[in-house]
C-alpha atoms as a PDB file:
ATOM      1  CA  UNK A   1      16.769 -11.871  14.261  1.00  0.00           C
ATOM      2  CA  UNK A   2      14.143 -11.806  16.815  1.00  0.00           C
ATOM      3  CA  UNK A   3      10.250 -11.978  16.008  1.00  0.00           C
ATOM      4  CA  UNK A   4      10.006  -9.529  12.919  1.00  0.00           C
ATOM      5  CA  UNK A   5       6.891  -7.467  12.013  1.00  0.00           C
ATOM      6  CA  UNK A   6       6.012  -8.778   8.380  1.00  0.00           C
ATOM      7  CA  UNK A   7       4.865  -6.431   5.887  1.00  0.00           C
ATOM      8  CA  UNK A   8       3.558  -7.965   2.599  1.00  0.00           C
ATOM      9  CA  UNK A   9       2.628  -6.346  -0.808  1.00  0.00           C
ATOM     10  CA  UNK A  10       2.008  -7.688  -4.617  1.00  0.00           C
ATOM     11  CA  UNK A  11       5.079  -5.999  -5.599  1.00  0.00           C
ATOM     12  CA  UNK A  12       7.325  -3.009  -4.152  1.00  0.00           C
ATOM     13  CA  UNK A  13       4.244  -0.127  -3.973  1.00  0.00           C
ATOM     14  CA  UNK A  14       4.518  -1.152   0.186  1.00  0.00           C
ATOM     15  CA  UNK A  15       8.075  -0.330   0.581  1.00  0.00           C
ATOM     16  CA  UNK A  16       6.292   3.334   1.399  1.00  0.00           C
ATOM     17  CA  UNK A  17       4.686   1.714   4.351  1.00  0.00           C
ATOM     18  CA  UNK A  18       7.891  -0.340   5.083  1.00  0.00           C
ATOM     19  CA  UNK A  19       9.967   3.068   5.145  1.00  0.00           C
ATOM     20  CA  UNK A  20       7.433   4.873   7.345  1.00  0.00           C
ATOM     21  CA  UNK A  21       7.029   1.786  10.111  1.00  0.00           C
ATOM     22  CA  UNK A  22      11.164   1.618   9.833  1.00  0.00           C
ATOM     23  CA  UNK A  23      11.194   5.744  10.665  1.00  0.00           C
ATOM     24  CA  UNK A  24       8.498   4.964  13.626  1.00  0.00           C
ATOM     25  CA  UNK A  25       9.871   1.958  14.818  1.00  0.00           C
ATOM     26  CA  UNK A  26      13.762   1.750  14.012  1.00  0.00           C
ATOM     27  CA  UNK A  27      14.804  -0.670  16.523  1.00  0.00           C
ATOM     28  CA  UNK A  28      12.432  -3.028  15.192  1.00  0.00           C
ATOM     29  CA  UNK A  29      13.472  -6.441  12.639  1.00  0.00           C
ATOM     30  CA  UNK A  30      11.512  -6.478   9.374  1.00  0.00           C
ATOM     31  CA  UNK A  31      10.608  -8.396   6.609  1.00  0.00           C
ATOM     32  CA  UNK A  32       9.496  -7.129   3.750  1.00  0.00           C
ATOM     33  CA  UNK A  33       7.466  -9.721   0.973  1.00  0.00           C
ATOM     34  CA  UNK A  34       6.856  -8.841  -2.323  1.00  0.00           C
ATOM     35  CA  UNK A  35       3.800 -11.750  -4.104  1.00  0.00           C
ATOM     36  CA  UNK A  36       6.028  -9.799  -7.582  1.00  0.00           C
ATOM     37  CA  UNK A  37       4.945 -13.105  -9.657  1.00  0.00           C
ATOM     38  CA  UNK A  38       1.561 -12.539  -9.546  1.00  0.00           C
ATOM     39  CA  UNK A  39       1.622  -8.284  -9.642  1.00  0.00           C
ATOM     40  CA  UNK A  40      -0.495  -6.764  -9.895  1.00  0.00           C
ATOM     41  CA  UNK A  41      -2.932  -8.099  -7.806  1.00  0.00           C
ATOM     42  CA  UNK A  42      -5.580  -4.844  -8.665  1.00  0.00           C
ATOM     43  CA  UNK A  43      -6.988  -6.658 -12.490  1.00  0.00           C
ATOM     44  CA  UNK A  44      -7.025 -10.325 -10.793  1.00  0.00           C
ATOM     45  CA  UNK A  45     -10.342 -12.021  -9.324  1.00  0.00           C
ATOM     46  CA  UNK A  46     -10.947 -11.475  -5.883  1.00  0.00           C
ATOM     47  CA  UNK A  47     -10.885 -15.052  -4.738  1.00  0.00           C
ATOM     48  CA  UNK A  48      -7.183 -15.516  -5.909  1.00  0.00           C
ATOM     49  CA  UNK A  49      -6.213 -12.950  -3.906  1.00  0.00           C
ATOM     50  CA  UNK A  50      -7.878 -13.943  -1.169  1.00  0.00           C
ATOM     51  CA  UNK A  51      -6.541 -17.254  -1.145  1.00  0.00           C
ATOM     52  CA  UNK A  52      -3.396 -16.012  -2.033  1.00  0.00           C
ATOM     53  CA  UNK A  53      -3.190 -13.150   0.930  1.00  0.00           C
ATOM     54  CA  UNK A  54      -3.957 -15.936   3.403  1.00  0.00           C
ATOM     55  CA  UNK A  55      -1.167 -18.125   2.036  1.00  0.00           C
ATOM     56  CA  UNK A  56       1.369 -15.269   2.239  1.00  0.00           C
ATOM     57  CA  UNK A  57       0.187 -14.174   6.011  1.00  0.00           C
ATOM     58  CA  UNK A  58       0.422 -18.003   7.369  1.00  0.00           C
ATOM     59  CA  UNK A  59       4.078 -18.568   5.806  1.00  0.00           C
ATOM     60  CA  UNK A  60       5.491 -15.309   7.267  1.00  0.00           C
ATOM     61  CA  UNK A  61       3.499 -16.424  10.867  1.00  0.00           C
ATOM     62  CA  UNK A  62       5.150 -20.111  10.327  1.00  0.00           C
ATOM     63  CA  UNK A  63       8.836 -17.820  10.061  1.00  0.00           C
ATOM     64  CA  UNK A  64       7.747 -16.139  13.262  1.00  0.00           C
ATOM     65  CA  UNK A  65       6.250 -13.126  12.624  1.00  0.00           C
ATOM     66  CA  UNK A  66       4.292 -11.019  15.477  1.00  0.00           C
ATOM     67  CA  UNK A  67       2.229  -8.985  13.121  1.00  0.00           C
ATOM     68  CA  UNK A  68       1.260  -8.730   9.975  1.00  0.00           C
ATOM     69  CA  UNK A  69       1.169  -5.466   7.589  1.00  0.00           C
ATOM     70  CA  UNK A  70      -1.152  -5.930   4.634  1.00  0.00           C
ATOM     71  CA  UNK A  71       0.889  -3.101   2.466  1.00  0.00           C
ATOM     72  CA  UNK A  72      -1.737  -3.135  -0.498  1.00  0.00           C
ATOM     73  CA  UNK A  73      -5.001  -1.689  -0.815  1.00  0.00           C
ATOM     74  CA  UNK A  74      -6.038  -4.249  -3.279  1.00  0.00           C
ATOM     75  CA  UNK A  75      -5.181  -7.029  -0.805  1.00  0.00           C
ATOM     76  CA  UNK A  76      -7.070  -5.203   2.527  1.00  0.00           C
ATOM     77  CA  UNK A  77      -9.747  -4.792   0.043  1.00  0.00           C
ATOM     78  CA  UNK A  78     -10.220  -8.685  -1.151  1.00  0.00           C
ATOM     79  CA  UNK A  79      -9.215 -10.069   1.842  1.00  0.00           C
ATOM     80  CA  UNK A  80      -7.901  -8.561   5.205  1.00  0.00           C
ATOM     81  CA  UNK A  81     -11.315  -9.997   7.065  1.00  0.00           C
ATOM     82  CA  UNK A  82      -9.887 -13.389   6.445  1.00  0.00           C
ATOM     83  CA  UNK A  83      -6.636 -12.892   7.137  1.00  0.00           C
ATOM     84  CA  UNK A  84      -7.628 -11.533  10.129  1.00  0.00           C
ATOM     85  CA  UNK A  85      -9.388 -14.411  10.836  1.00  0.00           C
ATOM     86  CA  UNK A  86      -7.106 -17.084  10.324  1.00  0.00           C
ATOM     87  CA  UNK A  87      -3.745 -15.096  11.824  1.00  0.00           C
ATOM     88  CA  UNK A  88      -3.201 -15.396  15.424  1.00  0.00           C
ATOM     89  CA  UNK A  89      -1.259 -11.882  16.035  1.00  0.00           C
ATOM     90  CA  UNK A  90      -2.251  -8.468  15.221  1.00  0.00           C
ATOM     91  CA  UNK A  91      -2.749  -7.876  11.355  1.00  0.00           C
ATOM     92  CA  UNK A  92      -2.951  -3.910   9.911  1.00  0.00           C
ATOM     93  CA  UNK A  93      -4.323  -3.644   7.228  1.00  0.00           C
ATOM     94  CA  UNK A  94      -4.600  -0.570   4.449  1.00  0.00           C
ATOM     95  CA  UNK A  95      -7.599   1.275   3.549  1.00  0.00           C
ATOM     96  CA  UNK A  96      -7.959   4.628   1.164  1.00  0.00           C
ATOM     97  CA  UNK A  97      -8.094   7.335   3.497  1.00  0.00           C
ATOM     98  CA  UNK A  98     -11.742   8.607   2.813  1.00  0.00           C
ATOM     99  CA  UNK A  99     -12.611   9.839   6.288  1.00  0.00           C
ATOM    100  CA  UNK A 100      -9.515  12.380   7.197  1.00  0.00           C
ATOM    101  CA  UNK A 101      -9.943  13.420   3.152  1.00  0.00           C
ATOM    102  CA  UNK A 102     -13.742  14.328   3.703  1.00  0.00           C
ATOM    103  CA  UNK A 103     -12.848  15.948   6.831  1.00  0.00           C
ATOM    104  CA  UNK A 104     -10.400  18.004   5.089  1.00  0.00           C
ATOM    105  CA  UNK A 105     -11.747  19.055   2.025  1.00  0.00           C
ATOM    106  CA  UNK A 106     -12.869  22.659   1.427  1.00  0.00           C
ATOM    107  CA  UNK A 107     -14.053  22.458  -2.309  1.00  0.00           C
ATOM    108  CA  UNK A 108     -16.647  19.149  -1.620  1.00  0.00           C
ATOM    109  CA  UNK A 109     -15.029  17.181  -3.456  1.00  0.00           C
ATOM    110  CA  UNK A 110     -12.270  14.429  -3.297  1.00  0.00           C
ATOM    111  CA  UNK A 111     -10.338  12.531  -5.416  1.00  0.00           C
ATOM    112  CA  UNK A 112     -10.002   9.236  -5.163  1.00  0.00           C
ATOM    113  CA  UNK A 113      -6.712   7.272  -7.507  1.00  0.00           C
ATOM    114  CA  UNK A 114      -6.641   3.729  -6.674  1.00  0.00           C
ATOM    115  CA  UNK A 115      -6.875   0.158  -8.462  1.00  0.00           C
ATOM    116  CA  UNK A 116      -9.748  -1.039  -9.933  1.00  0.00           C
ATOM    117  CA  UNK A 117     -10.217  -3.754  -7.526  1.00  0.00           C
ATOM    118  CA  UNK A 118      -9.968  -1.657  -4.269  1.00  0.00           C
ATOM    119  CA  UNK A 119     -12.319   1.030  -5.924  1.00  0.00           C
ATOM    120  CA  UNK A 120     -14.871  -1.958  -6.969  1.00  0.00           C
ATOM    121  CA  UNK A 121     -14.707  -3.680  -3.204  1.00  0.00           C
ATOM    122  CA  UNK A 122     -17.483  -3.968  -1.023  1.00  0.00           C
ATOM    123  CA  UNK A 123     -15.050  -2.225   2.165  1.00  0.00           C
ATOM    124  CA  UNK A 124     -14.396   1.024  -0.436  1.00  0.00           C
ATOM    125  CA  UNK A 125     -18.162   1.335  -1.027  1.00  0.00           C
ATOM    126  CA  UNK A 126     -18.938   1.452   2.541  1.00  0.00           C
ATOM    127  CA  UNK A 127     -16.232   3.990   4.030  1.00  0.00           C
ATOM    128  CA  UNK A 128     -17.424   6.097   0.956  1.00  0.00           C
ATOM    129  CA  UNK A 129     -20.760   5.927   2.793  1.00  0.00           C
ATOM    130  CA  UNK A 130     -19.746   5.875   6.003  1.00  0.00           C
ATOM    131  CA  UNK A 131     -17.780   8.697   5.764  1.00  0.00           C
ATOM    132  CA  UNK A 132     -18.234  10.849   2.839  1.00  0.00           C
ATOM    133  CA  UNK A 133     -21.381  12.396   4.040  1.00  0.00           C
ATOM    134  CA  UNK A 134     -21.914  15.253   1.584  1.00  0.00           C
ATOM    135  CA  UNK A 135     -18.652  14.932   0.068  1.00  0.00           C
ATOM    136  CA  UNK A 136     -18.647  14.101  -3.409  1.00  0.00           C
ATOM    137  CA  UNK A 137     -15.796  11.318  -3.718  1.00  0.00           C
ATOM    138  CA  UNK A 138     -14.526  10.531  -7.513  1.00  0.00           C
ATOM    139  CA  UNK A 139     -13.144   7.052  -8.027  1.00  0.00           C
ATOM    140  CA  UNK A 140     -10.522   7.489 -10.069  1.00  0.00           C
ATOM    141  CA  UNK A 141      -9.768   3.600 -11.295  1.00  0.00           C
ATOM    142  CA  UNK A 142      -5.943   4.199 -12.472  1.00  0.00           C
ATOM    143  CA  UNK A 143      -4.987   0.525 -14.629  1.00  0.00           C
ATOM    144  CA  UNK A 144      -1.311  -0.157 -15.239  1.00  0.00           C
ATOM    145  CA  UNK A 145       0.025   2.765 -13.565  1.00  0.00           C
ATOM    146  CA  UNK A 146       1.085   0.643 -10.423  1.00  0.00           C
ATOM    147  CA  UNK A 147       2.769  -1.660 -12.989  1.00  0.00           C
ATOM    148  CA  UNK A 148       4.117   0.314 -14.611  1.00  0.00           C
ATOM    149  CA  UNK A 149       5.563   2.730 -11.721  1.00  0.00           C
ATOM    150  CA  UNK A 150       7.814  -0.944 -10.864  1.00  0.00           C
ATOM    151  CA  UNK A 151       8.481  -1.868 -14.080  1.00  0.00           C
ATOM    152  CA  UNK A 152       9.420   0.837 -15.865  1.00  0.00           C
ATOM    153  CA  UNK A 153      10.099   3.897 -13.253  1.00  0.00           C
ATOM    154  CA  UNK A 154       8.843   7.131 -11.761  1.00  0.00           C
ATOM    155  CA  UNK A 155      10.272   8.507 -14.366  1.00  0.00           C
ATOM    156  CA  UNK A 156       9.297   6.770 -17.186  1.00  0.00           C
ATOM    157  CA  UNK A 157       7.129   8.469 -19.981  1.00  0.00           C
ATOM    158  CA  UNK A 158       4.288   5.954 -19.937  1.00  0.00           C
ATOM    159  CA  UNK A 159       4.235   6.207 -16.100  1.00  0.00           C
ATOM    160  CA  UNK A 160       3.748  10.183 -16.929  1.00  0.00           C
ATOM    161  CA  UNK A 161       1.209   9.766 -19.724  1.00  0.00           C
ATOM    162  CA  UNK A 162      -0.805   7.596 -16.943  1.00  0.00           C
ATOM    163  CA  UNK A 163      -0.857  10.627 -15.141  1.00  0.00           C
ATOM    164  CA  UNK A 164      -2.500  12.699 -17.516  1.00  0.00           C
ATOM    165  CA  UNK A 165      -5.238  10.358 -17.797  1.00  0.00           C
ATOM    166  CA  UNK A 166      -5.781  10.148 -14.373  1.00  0.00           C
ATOM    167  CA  UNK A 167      -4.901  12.978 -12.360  1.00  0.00           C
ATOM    168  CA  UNK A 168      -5.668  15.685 -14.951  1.00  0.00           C
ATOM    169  CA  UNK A 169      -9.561  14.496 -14.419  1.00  0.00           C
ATOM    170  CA  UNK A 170      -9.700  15.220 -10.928  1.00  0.00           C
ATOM    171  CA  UNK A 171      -8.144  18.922 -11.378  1.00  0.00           C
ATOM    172  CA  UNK A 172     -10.927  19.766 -13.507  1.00  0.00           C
ATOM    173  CA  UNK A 173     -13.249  18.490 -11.247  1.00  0.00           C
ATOM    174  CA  UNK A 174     -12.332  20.527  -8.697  1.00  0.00           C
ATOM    175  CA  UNK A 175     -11.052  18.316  -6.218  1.00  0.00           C
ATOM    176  CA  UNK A 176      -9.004  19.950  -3.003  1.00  0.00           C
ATOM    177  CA  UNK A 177      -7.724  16.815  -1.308  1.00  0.00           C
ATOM    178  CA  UNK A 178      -6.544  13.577  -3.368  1.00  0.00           C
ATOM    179  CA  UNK A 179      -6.144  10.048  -1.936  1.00  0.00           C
ATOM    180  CA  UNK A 180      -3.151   7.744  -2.987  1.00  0.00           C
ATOM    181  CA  UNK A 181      -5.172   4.917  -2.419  1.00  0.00           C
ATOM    182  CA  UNK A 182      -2.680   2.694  -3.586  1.00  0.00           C
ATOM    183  CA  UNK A 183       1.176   2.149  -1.876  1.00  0.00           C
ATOM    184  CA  UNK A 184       2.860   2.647  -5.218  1.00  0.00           C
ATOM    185  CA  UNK A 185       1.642   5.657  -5.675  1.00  0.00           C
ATOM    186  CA  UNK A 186       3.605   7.577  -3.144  1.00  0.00           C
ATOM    187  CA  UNK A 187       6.430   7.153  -5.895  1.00  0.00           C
ATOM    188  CA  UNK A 188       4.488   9.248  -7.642  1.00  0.00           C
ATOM    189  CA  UNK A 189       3.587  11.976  -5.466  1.00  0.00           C
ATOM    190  CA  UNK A 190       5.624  14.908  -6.836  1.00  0.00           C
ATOM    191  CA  UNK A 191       4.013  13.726 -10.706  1.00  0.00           C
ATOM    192  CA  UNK A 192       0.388  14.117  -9.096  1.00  0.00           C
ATOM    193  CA  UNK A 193       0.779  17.141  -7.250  1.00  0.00           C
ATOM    194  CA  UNK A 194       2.033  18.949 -10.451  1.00  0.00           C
ATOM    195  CA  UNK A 195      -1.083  18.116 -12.086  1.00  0.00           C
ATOM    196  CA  UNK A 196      -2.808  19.788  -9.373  1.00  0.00           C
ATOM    197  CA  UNK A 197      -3.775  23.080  -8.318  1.00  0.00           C
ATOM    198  CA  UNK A 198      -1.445  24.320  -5.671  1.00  0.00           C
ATOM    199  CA  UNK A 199      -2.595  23.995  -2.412  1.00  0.00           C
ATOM    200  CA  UNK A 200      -4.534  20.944  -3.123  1.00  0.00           C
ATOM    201  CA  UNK A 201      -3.690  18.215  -0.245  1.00  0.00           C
ATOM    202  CA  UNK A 202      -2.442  14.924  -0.792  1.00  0.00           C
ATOM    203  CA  UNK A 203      -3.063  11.913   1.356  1.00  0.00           C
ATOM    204  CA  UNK A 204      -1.706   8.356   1.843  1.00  0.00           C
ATOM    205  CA  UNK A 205      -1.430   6.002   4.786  1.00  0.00           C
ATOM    206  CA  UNK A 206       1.699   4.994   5.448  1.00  0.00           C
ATOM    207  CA  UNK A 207       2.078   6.707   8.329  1.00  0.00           C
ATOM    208  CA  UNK A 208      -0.827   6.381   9.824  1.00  0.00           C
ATOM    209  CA  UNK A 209      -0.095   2.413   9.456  1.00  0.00           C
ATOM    210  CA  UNK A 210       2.795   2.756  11.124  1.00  0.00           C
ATOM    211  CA  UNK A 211       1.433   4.448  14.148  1.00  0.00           C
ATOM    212  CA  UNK A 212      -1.253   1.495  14.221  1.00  0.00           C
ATOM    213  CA  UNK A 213       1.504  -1.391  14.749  1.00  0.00           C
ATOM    214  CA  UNK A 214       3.252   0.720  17.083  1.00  0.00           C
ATOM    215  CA  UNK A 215      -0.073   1.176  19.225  1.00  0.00           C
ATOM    216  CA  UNK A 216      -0.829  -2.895  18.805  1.00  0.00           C
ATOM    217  CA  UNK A 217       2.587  -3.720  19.954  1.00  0.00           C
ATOM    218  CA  UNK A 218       2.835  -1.741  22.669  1.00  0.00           C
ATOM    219  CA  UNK A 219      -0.567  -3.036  24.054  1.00  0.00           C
ATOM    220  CA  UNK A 220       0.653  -6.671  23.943  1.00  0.00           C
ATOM    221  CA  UNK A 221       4.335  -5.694  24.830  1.00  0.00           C
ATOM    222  CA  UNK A 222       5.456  -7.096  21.711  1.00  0.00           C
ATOM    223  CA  UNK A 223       7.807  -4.306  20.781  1.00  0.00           C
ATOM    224  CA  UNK A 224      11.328  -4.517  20.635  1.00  0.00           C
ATOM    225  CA  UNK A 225      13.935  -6.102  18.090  1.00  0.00           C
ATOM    226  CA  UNK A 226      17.672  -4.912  16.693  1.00  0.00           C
ATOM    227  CA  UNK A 227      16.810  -2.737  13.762  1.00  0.00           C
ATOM    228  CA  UNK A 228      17.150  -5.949  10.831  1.00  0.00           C
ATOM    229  CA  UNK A 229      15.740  -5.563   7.401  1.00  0.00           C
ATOM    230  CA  UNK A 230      14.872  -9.111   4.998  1.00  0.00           C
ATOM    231  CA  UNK A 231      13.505  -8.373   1.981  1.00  0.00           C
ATOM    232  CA  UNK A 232      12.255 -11.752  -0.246  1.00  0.00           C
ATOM    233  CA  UNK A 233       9.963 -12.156  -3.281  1.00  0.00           C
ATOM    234  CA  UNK A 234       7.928 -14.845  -5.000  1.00  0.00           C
ATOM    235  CA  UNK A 235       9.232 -13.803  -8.508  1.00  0.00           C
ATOM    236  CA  UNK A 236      13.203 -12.945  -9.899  1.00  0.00           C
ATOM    237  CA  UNK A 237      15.596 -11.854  -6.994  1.00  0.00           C
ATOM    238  CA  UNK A 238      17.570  -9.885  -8.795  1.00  0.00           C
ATOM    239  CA  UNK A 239      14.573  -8.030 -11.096  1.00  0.00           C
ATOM    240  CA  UNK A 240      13.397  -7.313  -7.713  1.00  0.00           C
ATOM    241  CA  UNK A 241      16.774  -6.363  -6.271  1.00  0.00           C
ATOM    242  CA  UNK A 242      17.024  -3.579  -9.069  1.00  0.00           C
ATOM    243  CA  UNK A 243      13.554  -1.853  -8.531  1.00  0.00           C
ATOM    244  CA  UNK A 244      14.457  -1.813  -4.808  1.00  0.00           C
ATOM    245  CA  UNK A 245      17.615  -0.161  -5.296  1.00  0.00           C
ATOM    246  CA  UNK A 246      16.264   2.647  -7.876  1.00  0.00           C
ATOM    247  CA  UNK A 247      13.048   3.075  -4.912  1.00  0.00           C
ATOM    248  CA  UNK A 248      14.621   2.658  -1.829  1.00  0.00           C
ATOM    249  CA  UNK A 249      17.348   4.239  -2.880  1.00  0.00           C
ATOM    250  CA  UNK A 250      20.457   1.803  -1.781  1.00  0.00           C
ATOM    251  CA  UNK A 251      20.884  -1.990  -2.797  1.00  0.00           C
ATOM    252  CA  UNK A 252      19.399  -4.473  -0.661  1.00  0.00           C
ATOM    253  CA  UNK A 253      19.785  -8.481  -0.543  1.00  0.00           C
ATOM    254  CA  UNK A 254      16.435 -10.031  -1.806  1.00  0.00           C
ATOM    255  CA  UNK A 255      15.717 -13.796  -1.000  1.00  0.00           C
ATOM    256  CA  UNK A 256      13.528 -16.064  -3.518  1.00  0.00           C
ATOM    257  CA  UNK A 257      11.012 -17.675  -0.989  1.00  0.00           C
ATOM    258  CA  UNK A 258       7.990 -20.164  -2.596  1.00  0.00           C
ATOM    259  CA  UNK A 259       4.905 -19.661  -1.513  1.00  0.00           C
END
């Protein structure tokens, strides 16, 4: 395996980003890194996810990765400034897509789903009023639904009854463009837009992410690799090795790395 971009997340939520950079970039190696013993990150205190997003992004630099993909919202949120800071290649980083969803809106108003610690940072509060403008943005905080799209499925009939109490809200506010601000939620996406009006556009990032590492590669001449995918997680390998195959749709090897 030559120098692999690393792309890290509390749990499996970033294996949207992961399949989006792998579409972009195919040729590239991969590892994917999922902190599962401590999901989810969103309810924890912000200074153990700090410390704990810098311990994650210097062990994947010590196995020789060339960048770093912060695949959680929660994580950018807390603490993608000092991971940037203390990581010698290029790190991307998540962020709830206010600016293209103000830009697109028709109705005024956006919706917002995300955890409650991105939705309580400092970073959301200040692209809301960087680029929101006259846009009224709703923060829908949406607790356990990123657990429990992992833990118990898509599918599952608490992950639906989640939805009701979320996305419901936002249709009867009127909203015209809603932000997954969260990379679970892309699971999700057929659930949310049926509890939306038609015609009401839905956003996430993964893409966009993916053109970002391409772009930071190619500037440094970093890009190039033979298409390898490692997948590893802090908590139970084969827990983890189920979810994947029920997401990802095809059994993967998962390592058990301690970080």
């Amino acid at each position: 395996m030559t120098q692999p971009i690393a792309v890290f997340d509390s749990g499996l939520g970033g294996l949207t980003v992961l399949r989006a950079l792998r579409s972009r970039l195919p040729q590239e190696d991969f590892v994917y890194f999922a902190d599962t013993r401590y999901l989810p990150y969103g309810d924890r205190p912000e200074s153990f996810i700090q410390a704990r997003g810098q311990a994650i992004a210097a062990a994947l630099v010590a196995r020789g990765a060339k960048a770093i993909v912060v695949a959680c919202n929660t994580a950018t949120a807390a603490a993608a400034e000092l991971i940037r800071a203390s990581t010698p290649g290029p790190v991307v980083a998540l962020e709830p897509a206010v600016k293209p969803a103000a830009s697109l809106t028709r109705s005024g108003v956006v919706g917002v789903l995300a955890t409650t610690r991105t939705l309580a940072s400092a970073r959301f509060q200040r692209l809301v009023q960087t680029h929101a403008g006259t846009v009224r943005v709703i923060s829908q905080a949406c607790p356990g639904l990123a657990d429990a799209i992992e833990t118990q499925g898509p599918d599952s009939p608490r992950v639906a009854a989640l939805l009701d109490e979320y996305v419901i809200p936002l249709a009867q506010a009127g909203a015209d463009v809603v932000v997954l601000g969260c990379t679970h939620y892309p699971w999700v996406r057929a659930g949310i837009a049926a509890r939306l009006a038609p015609g009401v556009t839905i956003v996430d990032t993964g893409e966009a992410v993916a053109r970002q590492v391409e772009r930071r590669l190619q500037g440094e001449s970093h890009l190039g690799g033979h298409g390898q995918l490692q997948l590893a997680t802090s908590g139970n390998p084969l827990q983890v090795r189920e979810t994947v195959a029920r997401l990802w749709g095809a059994p993967l090897p998962v390592e058990s790395w301690s970080i």
